[in-house]
Protein backbone atom coordinates (compact mmCIF):
# COMPACT_ATOMS: atom_id res chain seq x y z
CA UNK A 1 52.35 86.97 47.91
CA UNK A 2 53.78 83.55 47.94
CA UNK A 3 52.09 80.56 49.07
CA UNK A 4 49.08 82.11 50.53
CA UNK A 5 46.96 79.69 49.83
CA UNK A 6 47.46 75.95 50.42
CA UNK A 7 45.74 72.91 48.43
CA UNK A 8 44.78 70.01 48.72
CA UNK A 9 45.34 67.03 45.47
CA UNK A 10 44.65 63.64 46.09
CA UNK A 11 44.85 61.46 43.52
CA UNK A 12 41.05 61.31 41.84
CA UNK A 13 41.73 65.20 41.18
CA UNK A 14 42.03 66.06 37.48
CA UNK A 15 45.35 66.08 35.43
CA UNK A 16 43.81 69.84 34.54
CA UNK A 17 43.86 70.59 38.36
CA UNK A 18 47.05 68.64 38.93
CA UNK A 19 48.73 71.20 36.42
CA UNK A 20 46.87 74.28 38.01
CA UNK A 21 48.57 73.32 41.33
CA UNK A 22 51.94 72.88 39.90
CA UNK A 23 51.54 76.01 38.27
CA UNK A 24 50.69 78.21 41.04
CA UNK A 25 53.54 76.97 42.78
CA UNK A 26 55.84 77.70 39.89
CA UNK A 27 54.40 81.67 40.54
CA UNK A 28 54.78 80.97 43.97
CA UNK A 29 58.57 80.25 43.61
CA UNK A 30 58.89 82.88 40.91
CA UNK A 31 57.55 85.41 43.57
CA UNK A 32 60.38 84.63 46.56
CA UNK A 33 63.07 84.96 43.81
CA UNK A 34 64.45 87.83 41.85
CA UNK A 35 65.64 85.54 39.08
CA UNK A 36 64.43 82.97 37.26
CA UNK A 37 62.52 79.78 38.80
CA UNK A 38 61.07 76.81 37.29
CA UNK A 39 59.15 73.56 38.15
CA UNK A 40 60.22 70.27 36.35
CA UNK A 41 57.83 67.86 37.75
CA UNK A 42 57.86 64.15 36.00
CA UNK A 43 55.71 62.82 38.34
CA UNK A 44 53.38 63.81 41.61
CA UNK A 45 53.89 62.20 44.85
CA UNK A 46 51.13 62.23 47.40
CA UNK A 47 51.92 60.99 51.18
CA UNK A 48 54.96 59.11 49.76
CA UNK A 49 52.59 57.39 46.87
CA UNK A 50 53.10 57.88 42.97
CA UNK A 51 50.13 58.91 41.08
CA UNK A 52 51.58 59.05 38.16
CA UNK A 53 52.22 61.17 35.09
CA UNK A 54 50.95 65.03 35.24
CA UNK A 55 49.83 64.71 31.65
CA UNK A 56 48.06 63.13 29.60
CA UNK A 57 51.11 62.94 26.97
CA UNK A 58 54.19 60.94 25.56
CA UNK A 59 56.65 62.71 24.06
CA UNK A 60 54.29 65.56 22.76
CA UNK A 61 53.37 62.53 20.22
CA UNK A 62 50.89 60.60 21.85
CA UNK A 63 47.91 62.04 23.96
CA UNK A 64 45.94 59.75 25.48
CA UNK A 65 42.79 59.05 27.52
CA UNK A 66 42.99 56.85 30.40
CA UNK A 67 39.95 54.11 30.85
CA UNK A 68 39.93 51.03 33.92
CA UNK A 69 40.54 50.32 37.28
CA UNK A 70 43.36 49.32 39.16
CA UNK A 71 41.88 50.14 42.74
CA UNK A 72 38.66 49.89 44.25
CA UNK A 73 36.77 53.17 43.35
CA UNK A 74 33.19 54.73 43.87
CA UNK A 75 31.41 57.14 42.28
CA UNK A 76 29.74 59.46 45.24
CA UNK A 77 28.13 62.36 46.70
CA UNK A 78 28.91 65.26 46.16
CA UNK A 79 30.63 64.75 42.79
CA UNK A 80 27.86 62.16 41.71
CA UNK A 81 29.31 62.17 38.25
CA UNK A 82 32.35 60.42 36.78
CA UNK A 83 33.24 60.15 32.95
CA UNK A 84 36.16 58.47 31.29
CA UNK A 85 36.51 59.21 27.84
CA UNK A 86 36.80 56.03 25.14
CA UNK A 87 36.44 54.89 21.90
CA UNK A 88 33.98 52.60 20.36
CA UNK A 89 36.83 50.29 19.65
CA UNK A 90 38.75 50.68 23.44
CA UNK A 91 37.81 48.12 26.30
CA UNK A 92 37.43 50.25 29.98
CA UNK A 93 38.56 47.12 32.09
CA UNK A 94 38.52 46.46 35.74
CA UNK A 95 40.99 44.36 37.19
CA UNK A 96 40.62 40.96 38.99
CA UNK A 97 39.54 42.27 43.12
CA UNK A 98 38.88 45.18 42.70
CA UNK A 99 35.34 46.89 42.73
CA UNK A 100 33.78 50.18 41.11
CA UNK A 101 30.27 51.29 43.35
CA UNK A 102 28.16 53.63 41.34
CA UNK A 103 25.86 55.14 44.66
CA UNK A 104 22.20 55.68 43.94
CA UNK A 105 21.43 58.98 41.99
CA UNK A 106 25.02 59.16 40.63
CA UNK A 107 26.77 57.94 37.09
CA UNK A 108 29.81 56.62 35.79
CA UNK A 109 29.30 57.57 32.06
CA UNK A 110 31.85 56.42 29.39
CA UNK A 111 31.87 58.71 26.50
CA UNK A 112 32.99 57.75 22.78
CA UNK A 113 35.21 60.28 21.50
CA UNK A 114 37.30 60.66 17.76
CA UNK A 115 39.28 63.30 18.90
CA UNK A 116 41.70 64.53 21.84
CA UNK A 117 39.27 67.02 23.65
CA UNK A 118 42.22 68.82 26.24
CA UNK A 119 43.75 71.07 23.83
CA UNK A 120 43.31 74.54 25.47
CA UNK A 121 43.88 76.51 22.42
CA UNK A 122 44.31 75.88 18.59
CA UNK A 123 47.88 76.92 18.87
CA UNK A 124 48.60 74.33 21.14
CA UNK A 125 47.50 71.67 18.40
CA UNK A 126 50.21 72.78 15.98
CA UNK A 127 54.25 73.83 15.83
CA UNK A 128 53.70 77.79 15.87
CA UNK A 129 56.28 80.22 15.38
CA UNK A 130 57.51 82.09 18.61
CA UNK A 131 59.30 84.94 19.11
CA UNK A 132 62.53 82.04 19.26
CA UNK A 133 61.93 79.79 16.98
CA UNK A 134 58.99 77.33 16.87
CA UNK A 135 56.79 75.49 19.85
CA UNK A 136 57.47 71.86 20.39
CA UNK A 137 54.02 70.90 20.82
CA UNK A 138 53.06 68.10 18.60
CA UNK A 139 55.40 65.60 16.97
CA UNK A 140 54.43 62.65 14.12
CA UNK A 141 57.32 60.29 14.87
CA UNK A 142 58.04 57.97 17.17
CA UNK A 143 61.24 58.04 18.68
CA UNK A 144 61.26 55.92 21.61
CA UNK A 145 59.70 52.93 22.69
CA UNK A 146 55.64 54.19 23.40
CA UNK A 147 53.04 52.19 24.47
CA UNK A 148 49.33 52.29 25.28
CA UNK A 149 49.06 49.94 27.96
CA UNK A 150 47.81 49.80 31.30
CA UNK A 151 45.25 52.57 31.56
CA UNK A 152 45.88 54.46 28.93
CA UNK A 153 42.87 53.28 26.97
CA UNK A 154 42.68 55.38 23.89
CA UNK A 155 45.62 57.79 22.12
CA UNK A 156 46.00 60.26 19.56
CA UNK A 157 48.52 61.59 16.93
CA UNK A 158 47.02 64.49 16.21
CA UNK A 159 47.59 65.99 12.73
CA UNK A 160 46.00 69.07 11.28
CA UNK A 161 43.48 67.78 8.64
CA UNK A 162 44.91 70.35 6.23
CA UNK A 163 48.30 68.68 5.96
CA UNK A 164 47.75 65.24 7.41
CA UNK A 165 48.46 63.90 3.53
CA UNK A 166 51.91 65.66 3.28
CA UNK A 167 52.96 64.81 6.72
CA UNK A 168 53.67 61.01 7.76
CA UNK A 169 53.71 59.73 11.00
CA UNK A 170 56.76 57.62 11.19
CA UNK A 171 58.34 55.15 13.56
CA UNK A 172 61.99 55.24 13.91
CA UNK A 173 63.34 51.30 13.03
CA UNK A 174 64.95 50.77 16.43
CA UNK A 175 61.81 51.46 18.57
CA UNK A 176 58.71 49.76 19.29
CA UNK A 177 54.80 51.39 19.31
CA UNK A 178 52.51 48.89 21.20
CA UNK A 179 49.18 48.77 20.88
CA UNK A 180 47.25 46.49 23.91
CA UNK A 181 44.33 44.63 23.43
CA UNK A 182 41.42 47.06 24.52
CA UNK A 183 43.04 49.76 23.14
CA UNK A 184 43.18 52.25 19.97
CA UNK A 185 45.75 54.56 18.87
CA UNK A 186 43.65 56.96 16.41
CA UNK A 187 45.70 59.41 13.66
């Protein structure tokens, strides 16, 4: 039954429950129509505001983590616990005005990490065959202008250890990979 039950995202919600709610209204759609129905969703818009990207992604090339502060934020009851994933090499920055409240008997942990930590499944790590040819999961080249920048603190091309030697990551001459101070691109 479509659309039985209603929501609510705002944006401190996860990019994991961000895509769970997009999803159930793609099966909400698909249930109303006796064809074929599908979401293509670039961004989410709350009350008329952006809140960005609903992945964590460029491309399928780079997946990133996301680490600072743009607005004020606290860390509260009853979540009491907030962790942004790093790297020992990143920078989690705070901009100039704005203020981050960690309330008694709660935690804002940052957590070094080496590898991308939201793959699902192994498959989703690699190109596997399909019944139509094979998933367009991961890519190794760059072909568009990418950057981490802003808040996204700490990215990852992943390659399979098994084949990283026989497989380059390359950069296509007429676009541009930056890399901002604070941040770490990891391969």
């Amino acid at each position: 039954m479509p659309a039985t039950q209603k929501k609510q995202v705002d944006p401190s919600h996860t990019i994991e429950y961000q895509r769970t709610v997009i999803n159930d209204m793609a099966g909400d759609l698909h249930s109303i129509f006796t064809g074929t129905a599908a979401i293509n969703a670039a961004t989410i818009q709350l009350g008329g505001a952006d809140i960005g990207n609903i992945s964590d992604v460029d491309s399928q090339t780079i997946f990133f983590y996301y680490g600072g502060f743009t607005a004020d934020t606290s860390v509260s009851s009853p979540a009491k616990i907030a962790e942004i994933y790093s790297h020992e090499d990143a920078t989690v920055d705070i901009a100039d005005g704005v203020t981050v409240t960690v309330d008694d008997q709660c935690a804002l942990i940052v957590t070094d990490k080496t590898s991308y930590e939201f793959f699902s499944t192994s498959t989703e790590q690699t190109n596997i065959q399909k019944l139509t040819g094979f998933a367009d999961n991961i890519r190794t080249s760059i072909i568009k202008d990418m950057a981490l920048d802003g808040n996204k603190r700490v990215g990852f091309i992943p390659v399979n250890n098994d084949f990283i030697d026989d497989v380059p990551v390359d950069i296509d001459d007429t676009f541009t990979l930056t890399v901002d101070d604070g941040a770490v691109l990891i391969v």
